[in-house]
N, C-alpha and C. Protein backbone atom coordinates (compact mmCIF):
# COMPACT_ATOMS: atom_id res chain seq x y z
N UNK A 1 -13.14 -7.19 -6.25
CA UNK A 1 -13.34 -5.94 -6.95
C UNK A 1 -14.74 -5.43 -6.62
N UNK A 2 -14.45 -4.19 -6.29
CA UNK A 2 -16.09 -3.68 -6.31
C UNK A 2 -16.85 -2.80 -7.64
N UNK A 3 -18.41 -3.14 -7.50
CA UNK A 3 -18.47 -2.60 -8.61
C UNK A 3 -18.95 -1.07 -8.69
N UNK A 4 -19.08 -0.92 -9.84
CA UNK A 4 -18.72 0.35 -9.44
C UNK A 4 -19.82 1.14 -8.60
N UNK A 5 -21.17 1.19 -8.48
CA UNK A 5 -21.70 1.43 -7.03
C UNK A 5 -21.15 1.78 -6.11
N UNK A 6 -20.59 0.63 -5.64
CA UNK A 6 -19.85 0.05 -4.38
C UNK A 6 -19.04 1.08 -4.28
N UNK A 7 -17.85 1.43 -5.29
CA UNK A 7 -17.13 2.13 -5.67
C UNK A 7 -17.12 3.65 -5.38
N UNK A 8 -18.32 3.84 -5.90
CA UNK A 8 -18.98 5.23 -5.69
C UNK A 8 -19.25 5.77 -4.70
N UNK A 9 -19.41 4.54 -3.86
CA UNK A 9 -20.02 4.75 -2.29
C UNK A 9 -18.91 4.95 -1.47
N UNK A 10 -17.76 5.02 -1.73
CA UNK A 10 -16.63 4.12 -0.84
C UNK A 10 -15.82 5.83 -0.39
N UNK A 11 -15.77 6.12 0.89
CA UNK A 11 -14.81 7.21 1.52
C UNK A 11 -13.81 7.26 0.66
N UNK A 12 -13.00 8.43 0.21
CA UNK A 12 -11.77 8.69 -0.07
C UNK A 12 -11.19 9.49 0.48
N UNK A 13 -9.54 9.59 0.37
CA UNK A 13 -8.75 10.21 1.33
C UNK A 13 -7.29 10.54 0.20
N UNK A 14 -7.13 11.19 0.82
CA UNK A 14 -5.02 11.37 -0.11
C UNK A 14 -4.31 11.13 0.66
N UNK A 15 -3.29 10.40 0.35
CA UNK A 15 -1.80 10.33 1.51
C UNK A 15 -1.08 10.86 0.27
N UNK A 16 0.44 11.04 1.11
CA UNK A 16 1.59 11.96 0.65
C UNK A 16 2.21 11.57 0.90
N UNK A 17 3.40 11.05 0.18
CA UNK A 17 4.66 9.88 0.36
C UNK A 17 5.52 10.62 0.09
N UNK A 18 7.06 10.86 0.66
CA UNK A 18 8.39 11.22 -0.27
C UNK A 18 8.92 10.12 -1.10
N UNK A 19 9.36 10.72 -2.45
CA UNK A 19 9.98 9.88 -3.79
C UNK A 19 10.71 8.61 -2.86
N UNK A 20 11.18 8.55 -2.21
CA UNK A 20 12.03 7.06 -1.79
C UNK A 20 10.70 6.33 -0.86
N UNK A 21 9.47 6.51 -0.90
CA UNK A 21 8.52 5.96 0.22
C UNK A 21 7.86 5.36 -0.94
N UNK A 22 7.93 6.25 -1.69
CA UNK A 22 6.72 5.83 -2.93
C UNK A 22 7.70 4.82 -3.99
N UNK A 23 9.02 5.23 -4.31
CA UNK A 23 9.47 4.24 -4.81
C UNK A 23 9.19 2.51 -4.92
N UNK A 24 9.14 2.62 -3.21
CA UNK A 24 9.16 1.44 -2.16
C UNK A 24 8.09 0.97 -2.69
N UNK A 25 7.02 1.35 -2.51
CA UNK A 25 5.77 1.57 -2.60
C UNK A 25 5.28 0.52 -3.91
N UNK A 26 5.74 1.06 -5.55
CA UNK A 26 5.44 1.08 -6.41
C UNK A 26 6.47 -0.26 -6.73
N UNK A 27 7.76 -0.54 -6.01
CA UNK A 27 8.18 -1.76 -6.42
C UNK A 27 7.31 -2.88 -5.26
N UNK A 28 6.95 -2.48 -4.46
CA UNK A 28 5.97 -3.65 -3.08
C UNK A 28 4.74 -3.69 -4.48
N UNK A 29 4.00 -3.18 -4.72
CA UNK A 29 2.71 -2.73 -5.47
C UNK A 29 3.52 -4.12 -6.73
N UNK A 30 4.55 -3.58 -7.62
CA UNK A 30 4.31 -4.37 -8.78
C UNK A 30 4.57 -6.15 -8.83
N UNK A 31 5.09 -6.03 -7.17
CA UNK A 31 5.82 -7.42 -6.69
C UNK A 31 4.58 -8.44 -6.80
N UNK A 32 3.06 -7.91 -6.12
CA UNK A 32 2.17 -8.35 -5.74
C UNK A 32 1.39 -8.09 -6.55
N UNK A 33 1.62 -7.85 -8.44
CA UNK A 33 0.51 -7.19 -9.23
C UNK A 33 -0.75 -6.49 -8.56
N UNK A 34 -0.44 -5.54 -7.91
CA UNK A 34 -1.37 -4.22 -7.77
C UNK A 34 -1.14 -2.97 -7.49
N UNK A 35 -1.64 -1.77 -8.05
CA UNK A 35 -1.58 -0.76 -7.82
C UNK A 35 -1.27 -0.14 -6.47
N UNK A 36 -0.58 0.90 -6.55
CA UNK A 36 -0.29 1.88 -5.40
C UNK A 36 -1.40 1.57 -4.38
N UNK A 37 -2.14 2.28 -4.88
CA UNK A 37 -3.58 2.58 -4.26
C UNK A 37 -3.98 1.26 -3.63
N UNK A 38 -4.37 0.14 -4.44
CA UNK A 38 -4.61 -0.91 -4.10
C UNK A 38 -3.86 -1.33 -2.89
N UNK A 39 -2.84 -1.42 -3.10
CA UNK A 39 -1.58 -1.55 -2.25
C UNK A 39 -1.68 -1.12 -0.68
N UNK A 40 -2.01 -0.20 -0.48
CA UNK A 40 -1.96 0.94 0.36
C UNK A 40 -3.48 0.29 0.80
N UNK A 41 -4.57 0.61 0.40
CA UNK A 41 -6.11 0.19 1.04
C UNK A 41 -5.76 -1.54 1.64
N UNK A 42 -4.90 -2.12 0.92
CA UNK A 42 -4.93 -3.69 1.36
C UNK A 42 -3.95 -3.57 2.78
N UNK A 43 -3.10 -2.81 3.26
CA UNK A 43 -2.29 -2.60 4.35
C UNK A 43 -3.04 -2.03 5.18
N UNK A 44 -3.73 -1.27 5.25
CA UNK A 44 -4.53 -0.50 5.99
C UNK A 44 -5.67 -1.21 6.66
N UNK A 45 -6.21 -1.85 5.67
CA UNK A 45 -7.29 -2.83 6.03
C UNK A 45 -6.98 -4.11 7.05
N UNK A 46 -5.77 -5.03 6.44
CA UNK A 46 -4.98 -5.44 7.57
C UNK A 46 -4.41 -4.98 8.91
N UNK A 47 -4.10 -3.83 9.09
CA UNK A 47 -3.72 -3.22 10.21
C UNK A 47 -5.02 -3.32 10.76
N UNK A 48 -6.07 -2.72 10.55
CA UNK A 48 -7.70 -2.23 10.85
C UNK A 48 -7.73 -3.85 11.96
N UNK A 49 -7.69 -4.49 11.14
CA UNK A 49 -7.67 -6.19 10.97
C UNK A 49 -7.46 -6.81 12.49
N UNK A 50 -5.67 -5.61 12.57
CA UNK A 50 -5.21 -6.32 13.68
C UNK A 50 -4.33 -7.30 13.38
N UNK A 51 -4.15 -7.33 11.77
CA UNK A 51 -2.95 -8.63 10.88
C UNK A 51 -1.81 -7.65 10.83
N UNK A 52 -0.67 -7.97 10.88
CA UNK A 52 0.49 -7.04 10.30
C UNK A 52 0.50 -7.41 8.73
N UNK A 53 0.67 -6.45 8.05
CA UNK A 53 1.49 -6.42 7.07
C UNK A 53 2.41 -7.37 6.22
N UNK A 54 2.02 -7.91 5.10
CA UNK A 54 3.20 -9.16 4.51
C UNK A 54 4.56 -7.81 4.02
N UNK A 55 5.37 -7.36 4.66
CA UNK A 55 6.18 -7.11 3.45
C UNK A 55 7.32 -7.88 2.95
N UNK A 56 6.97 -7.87 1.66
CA UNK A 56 8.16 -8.40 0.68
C UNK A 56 9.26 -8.20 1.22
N UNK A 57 10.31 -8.74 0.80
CA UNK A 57 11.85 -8.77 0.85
C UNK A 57 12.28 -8.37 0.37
N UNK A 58 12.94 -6.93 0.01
CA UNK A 58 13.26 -5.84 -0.71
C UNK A 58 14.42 -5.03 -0.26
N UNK A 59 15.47 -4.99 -0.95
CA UNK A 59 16.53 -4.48 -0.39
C UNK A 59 16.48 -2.81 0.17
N UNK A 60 15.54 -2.26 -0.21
CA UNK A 60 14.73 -0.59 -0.57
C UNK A 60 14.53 -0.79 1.76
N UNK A 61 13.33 -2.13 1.84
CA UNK A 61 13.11 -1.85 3.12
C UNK A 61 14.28 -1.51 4.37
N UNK A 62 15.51 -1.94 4.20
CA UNK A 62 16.67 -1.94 5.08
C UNK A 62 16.93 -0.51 5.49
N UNK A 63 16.66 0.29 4.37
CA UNK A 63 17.47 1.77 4.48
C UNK A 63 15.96 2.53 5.07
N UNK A 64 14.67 2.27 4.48
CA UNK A 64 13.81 2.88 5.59
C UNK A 64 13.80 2.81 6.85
N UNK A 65 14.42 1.57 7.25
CA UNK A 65 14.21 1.46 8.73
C UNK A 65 15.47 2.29 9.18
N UNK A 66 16.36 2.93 8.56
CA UNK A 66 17.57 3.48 9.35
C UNK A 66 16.95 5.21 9.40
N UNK A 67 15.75 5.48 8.78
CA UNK A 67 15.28 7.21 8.75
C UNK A 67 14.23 7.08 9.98
């Protein structure tokens, strides 16, 4: 956690999800007790990383991959 300084200091940005992305989203987020947001900065940071992504096992992921 950063405090809030840190916090203060830190770039922000908006992304824009459609209702079935964010759904996804918010059940990945509560799987792993954390927020959207949280959620989203911890994937990103991994990619940055050069790590892929843990995703959960979620019946939601099957039908994204068919859009």
């Amino acid at each position: 956690m950063h405090s809030r300084q840190e916090a203060d200091n830190m770039r922000r940005t908006t992304v824009s999800f459609e209702d079935d992305q964010f759904e996804l989203l918010e059940k990945w987020a509560d799987k792993e007790i954390r927020t959207v947001p949280n959620l989203i900065q911890a994937i990103v940071v991994s990619v940055l990383r050069g790590e892929p992504p843990h995703v959960p096992d979620l019946p939601e992921t099957e039908k994204m991959k068919d859009k």
